[in-house]
C-alpha atoms as a PDB file:
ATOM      1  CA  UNK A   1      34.395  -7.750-169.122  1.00  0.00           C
ATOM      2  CA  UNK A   2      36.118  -5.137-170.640  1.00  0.00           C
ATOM      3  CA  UNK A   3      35.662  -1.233-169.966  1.00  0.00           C
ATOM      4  CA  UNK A   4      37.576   2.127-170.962  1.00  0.00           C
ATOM      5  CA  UNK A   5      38.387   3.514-167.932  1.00  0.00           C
ATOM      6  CA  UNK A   6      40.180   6.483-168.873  1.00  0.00           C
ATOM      7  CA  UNK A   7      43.688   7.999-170.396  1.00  0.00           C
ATOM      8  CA  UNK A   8      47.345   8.252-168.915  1.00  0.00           C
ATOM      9  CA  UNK A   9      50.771   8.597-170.407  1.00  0.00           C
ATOM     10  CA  UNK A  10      53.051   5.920-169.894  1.00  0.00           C
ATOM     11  CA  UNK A  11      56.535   5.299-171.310  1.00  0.00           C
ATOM     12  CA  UNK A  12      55.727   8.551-174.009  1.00  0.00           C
ATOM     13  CA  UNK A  13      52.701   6.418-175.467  1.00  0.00           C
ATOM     14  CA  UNK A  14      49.328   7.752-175.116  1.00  0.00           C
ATOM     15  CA  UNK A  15      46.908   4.827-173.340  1.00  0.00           C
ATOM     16  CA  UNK A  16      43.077   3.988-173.028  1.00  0.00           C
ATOM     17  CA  UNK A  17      43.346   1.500-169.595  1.00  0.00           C
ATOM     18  CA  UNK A  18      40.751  -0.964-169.931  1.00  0.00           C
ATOM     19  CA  UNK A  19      39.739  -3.322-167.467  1.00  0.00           C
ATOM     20  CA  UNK A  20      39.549  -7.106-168.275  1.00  0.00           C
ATOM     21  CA  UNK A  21      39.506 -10.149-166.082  1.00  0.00           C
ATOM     22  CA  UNK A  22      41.642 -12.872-166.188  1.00  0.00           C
ATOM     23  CA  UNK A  23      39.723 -16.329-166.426  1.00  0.00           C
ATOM     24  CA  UNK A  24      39.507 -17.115-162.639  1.00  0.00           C
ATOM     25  CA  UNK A  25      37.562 -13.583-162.306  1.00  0.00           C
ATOM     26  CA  UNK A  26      40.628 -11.561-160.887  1.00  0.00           C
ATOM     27  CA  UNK A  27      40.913  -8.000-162.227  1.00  0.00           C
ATOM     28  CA  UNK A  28      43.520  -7.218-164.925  1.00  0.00           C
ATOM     29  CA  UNK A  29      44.166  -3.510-165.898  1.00  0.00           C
ATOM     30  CA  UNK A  30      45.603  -3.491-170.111  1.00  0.00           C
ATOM     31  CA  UNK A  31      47.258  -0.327-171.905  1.00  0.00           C
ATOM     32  CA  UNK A  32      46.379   0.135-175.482  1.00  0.00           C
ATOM     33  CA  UNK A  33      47.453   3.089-177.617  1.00  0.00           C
ATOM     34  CA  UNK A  34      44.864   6.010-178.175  1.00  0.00           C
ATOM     35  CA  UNK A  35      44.384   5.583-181.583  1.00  0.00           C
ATOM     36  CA  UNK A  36      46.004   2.074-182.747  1.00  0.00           C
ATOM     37  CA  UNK A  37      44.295   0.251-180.037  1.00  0.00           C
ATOM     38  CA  UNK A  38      47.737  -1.549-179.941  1.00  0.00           C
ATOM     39  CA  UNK A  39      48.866  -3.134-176.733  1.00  0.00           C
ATOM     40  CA  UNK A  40      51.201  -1.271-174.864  1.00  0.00           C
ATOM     41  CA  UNK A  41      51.342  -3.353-171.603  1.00  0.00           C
ATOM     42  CA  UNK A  42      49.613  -5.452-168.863  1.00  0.00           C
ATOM     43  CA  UNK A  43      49.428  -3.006-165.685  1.00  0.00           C
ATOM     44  CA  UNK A  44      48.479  -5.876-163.514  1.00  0.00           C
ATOM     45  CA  UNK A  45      49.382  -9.826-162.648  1.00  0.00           C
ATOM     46  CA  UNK A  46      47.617 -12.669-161.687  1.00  0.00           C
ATOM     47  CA  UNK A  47      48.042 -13.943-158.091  1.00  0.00           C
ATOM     48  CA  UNK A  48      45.363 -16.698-158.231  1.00  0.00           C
ATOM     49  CA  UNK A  49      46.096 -18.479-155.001  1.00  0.00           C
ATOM     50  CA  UNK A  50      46.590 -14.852-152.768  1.00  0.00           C
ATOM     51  CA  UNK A  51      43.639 -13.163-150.590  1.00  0.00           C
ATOM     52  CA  UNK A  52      42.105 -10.621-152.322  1.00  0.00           C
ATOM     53  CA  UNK A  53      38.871  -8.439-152.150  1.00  0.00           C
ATOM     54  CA  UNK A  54      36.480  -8.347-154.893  1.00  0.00           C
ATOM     55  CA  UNK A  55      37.731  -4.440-155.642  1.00  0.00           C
ATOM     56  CA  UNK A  56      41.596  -5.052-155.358  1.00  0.00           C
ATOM     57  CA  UNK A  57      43.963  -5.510-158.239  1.00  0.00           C
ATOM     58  CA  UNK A  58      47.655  -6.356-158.005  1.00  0.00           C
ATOM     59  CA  UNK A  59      49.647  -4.059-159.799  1.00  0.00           C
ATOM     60  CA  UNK A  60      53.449  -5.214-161.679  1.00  0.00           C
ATOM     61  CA  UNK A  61      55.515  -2.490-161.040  1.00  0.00           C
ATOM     62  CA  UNK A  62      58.951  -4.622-161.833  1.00  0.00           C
ATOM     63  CA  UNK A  63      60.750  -5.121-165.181  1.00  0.00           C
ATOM     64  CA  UNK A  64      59.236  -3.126-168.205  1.00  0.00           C
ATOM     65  CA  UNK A  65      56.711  -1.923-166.371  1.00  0.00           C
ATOM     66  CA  UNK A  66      58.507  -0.291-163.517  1.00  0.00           C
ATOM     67  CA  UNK A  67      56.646   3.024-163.047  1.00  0.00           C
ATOM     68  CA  UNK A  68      52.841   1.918-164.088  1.00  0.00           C
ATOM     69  CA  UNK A  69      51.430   1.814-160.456  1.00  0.00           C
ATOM     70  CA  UNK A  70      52.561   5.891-160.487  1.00  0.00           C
ATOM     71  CA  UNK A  71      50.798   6.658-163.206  1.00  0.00           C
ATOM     72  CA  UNK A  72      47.521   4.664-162.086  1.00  0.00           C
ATOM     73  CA  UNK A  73      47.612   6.005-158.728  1.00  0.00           C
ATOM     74  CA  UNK A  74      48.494   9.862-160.175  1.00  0.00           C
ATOM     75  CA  UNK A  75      45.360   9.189-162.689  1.00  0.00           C
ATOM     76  CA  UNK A  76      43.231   7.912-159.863  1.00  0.00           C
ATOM     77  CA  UNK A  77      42.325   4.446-161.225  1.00  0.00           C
ATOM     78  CA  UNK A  78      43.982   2.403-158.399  1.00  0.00           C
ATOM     79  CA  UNK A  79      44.423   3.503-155.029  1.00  0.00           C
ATOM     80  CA  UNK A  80      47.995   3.389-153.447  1.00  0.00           C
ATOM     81  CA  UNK A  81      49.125  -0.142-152.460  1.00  0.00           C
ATOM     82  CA  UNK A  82      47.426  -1.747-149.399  1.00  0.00           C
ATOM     83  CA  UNK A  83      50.075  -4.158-148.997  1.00  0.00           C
ATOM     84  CA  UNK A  84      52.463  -6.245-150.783  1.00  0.00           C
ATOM     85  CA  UNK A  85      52.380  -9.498-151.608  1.00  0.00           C
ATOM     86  CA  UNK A  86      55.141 -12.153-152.772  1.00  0.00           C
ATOM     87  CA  UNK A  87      55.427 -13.273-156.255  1.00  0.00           C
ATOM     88  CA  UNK A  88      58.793 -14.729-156.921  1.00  0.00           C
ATOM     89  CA  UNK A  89      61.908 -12.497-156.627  1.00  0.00           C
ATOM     90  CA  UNK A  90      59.515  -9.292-156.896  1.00  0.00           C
ATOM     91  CA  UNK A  91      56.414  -8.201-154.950  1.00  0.00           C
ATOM     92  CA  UNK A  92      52.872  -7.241-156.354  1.00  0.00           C
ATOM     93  CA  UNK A  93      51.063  -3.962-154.943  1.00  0.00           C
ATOM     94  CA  UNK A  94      48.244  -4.958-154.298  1.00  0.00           C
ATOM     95  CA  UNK A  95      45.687  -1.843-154.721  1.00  0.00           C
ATOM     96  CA  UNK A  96      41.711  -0.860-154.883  1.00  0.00           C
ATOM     97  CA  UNK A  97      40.350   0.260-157.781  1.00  0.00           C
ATOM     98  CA  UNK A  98      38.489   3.173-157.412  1.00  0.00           C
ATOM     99  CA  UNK A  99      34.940   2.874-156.723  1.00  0.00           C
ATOM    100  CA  UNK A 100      34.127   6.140-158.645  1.00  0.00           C
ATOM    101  CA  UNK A 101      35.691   4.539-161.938  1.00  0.00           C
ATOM    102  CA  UNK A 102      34.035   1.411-161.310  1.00  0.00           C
ATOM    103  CA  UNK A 103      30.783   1.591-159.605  1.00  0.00           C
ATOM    104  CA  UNK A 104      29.537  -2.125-159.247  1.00  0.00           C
ATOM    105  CA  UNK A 105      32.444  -3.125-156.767  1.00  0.00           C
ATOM    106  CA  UNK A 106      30.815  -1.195-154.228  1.00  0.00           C
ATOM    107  CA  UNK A 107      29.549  -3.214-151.339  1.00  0.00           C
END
């Protein structure tokens, strides 16, 4: 799967999100440049072995991509975080994506 979902601004480069799937099924959220199509950076990580509904995504928010889950929350792709879970020395935020955005996760 992979889908535009919409623009934001992150780290002064203009991004198309697009949603993928990693290949157990998970959601993954990916920033390309408007324009180049270029990756910019992987909004998400993949938590194979934690509990997670069908329309949650868990959001990296450490290291380069400290400051990500503000801009998908401000743009209204991802909710804010539900909870946290472990990953390491770090913790994922785990979030829903919005149901608007992405109509077949509705139950």
């Amino acid at each position: 799967m992979k889908k535009a979902l919409k623009n934001v601004v992150f780290r002064g480069y203009n991004c198309i999100v697009r949603l993928r799937q990693y290949p157990n099924g998970r959601h993954a959220l990916e920033l390309v440049e408007q324009g180049t199509g270029q990756p910019v950076a992987v909004a998400s990580v993949n938590l194979p072995d934690a509990p997670m509904a069908d329309e949650e995504v868990a959001i990296k928010n450490w290291s380069e991509n400290e400051g990500i889950l503000k801009v998908l929350v401000e743009a209204g792709i991802v909710s804010e975080p539900v909870r946290l879970m472990p990953t390491g020395y770090v913790y994922a935020h785990i979030c829903k994506l919005n149901q608007e955005i992405f109509p077949s996760l509705r139950t």
